[in-house]
Protein backbone atom coordinates (compact mmCIF):
# COMPACT_ATOMS: atom_id res chain seq x y z
CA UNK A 1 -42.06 20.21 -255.38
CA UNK A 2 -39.93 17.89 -254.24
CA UNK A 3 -38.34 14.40 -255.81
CA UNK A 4 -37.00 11.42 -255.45
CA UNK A 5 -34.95 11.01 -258.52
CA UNK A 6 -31.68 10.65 -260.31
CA UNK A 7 -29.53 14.33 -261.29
CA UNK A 8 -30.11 13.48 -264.57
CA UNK A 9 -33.19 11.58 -265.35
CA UNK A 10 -36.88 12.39 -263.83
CA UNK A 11 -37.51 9.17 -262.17
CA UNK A 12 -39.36 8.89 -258.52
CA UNK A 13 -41.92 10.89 -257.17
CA UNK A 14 -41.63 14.26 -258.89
CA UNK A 15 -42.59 17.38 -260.95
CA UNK A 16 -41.24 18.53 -263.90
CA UNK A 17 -37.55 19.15 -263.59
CA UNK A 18 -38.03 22.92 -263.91
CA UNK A 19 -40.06 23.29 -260.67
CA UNK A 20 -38.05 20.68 -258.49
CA UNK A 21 -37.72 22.73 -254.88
CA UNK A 22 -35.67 19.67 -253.33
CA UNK A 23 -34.11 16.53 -254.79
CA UNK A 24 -32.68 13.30 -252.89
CA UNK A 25 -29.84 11.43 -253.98
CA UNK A 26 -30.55 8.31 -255.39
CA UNK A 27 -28.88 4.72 -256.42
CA UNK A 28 -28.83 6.26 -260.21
CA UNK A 29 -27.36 9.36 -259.32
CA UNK A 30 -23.70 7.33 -259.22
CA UNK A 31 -24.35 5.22 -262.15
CA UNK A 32 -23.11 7.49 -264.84
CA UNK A 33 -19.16 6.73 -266.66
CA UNK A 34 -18.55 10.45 -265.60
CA UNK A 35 -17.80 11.21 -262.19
CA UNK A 36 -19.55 14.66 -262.12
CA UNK A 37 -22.68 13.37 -260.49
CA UNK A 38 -21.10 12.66 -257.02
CA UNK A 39 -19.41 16.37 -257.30
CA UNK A 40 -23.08 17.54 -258.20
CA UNK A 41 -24.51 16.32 -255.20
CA UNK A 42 -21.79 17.03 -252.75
CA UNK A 43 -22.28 20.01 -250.36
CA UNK A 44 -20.55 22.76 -250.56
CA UNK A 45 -19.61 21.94 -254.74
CA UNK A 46 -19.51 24.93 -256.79
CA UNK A 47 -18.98 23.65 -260.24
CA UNK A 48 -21.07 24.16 -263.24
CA UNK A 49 -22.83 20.88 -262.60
CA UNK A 50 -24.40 22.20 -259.40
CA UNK A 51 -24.65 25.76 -260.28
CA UNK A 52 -27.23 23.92 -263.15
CA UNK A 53 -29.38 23.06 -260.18
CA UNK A 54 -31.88 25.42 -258.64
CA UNK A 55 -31.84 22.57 -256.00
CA UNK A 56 -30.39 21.32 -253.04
CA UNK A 57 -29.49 17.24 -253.41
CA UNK A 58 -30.26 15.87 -249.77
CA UNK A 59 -28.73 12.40 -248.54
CA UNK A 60 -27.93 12.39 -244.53
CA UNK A 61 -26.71 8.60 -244.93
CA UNK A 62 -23.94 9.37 -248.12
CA UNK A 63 -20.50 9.82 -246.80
CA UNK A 64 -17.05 10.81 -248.16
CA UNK A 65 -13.62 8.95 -246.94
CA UNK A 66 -13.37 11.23 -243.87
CA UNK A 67 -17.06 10.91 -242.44
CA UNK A 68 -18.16 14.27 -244.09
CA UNK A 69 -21.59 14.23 -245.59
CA UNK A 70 -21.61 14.33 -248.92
CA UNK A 71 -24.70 16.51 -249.47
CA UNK A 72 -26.57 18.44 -247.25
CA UNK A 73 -28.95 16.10 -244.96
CA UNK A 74 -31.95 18.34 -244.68
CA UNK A 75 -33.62 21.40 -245.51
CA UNK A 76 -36.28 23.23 -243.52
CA UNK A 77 -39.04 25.47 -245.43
CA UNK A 78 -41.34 28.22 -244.08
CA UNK A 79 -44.63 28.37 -245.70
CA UNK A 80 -47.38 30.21 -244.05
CA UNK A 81 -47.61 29.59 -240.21
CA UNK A 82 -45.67 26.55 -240.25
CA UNK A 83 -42.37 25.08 -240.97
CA UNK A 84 -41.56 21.44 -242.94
CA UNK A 85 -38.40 19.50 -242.48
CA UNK A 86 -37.38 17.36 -245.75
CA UNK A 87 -34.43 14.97 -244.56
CA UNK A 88 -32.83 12.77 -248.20
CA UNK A 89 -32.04 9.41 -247.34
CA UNK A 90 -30.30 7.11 -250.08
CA UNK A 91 -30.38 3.25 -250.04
CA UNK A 92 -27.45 2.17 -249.10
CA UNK A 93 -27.82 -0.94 -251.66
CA UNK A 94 -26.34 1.25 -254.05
CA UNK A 95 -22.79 0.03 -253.51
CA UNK A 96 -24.17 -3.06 -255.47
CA UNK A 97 -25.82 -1.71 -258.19
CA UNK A 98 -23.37 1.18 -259.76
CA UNK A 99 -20.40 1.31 -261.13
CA UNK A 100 -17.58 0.57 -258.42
CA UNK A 101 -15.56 3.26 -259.82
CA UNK A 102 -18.13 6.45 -259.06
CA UNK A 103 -18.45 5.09 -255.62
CA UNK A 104 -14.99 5.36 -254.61
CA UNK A 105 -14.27 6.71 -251.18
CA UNK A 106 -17.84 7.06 -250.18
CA UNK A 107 -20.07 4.97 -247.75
CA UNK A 108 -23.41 4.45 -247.25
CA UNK A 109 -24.72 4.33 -244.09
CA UNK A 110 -27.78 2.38 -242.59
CA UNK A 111 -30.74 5.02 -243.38
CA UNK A 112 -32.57 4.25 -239.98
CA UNK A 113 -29.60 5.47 -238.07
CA UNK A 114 -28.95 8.43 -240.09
CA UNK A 115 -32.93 9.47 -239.84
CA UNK A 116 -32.75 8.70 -235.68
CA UNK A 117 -30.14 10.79 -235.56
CA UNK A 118 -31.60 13.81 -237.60
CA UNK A 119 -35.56 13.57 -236.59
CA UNK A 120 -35.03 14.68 -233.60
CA UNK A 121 -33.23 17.86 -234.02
CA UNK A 122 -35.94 18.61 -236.99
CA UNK A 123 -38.87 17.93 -234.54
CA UNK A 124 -37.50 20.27 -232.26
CA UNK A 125 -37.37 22.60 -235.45
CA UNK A 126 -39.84 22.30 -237.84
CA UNK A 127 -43.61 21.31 -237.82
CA UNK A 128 -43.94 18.58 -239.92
CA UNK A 129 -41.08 16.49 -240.97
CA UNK A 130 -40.68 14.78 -244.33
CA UNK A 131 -38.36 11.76 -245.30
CA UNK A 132 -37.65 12.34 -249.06
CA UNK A 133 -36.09 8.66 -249.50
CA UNK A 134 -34.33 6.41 -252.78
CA UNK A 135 -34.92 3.19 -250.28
CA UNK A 136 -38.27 1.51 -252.47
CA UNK A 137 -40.97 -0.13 -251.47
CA UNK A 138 -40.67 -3.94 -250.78
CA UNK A 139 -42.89 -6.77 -249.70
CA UNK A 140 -42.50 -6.17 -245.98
CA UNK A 141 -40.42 -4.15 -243.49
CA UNK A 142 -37.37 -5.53 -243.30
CA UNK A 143 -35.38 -3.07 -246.02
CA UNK A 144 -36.70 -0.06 -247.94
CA UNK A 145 -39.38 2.96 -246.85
CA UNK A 146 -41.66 0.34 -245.01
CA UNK A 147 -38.54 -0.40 -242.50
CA UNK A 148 -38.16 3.20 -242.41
CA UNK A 149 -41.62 3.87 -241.23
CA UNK A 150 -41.79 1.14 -238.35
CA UNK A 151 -38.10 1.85 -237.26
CA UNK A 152 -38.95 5.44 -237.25
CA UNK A 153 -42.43 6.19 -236.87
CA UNK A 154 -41.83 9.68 -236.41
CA UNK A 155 -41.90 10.95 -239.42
CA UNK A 156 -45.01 12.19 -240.76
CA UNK A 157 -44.59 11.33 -244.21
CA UNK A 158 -42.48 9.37 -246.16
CA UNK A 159 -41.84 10.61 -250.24
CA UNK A 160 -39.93 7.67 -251.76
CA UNK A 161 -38.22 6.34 -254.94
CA UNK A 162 -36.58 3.76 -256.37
CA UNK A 163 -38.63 0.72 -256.98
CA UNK A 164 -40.98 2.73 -259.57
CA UNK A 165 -44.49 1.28 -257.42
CA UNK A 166 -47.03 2.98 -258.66
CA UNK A 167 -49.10 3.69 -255.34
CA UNK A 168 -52.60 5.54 -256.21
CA UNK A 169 -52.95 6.32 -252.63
CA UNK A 170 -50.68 6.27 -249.68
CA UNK A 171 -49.47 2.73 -248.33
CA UNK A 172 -49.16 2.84 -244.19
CA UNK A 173 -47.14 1.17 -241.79
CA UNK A 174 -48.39 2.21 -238.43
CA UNK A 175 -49.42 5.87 -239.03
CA UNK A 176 -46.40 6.39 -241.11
CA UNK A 177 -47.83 7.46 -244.53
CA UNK A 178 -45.69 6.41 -247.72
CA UNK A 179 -45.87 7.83 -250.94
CA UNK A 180 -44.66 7.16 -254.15
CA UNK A 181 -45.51 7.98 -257.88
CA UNK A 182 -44.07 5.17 -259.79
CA UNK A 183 -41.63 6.15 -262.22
CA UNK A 184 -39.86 8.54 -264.65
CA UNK A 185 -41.67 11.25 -263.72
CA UNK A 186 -44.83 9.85 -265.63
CA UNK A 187 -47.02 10.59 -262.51
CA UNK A 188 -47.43 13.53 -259.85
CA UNK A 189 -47.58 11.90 -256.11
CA UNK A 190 -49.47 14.30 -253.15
CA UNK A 191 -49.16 13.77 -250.11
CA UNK A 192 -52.21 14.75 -248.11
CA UNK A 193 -53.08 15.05 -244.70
């Protein structure tokens, strides 16, 4: 499975905790008055926090102080005769709503330019490519998943968080599917073809 959630709280588009394959970074993952979330999520970390995690954390738009990633952009699966890219992407509106003091040293870059510079490279690799995005779902596409879809249409699916919409079936822009299970884990989105 994979989620759009917080490290510490089921919230997004998810399974249970215990079967989570792939995790993006989201706005809530920074928002705790301990500082061991942004270590949790930062590639290459080896401390207890994110030897809890069976999980990569994915964000290709979360940066430290000297232009490093953060956490690893992207994974690529194998299943059966065919290959899936899942790229994290992480609004970056969450320099307004966490505490100042867990973002230091880190920016957050515009997620359409970090997906136009990754979906390429994953088309090249993988079969189907996946946006696992914290960006929400607003009332057109100017911010969010829906600018995500229209700005970069292709992706072939888009698994977001964030917002907490409950969508019972999957909301396109252009041919862009976008999915996402409202909140807390209460629901189990699918994506189907």
């Amino acid at each position: 499975s994979i989620s759009s959630s917080s490290t510490c709280c089921n919230r997004g588009w998810i399974a249970p905790a215990s079967s989570r394959e792939i995790s993006s970074s989201s706005s809530t993952s920074f928002d705790s008055e301990s500082t061991a979330e942004p270590r949790l999520l930062a590639s290459g970390s080896s401390g207890p926090e994110r030897q809890e995690a069976k999980f990569p954390f994915l964000s290709a738009n979360v940066l430290r102080w000297n232009g490093s990633l953060l956490a690893e952009p992207y994974v690529i699966k194998e299943f059966d005769g065919f290959k899936v890219a899942v790229l994290g992407l992480t609004t970056p509106d969450t320099v307004n709503l966490e505490l100042p003091q867990n973002l230091q040293d880190l920016t957050f870059a515009d997620e359409v330019a970090a997906a136009r510079r990754f979906v390429p490279e994953l088309k090249r690799k993988a079969d189907i490519v996946i946006a696992l995005t914290h960006l929400g779902i607003f009332d057109d596409d100017s911010s969010g998943s829906r600018r995500l879809a229209k700005e970069v249409p292709e992706l072939d699916l888009i698994v977001d968080g964030h917002s907490h919409t409950r969508l019972d079936k999957p909301l396109y822009v252009g041919n862009v599917p976008i999915v996402q299970a409202w909140q807390w884990g209460l629901l189990l989105g699918e994506g189907v073809a």
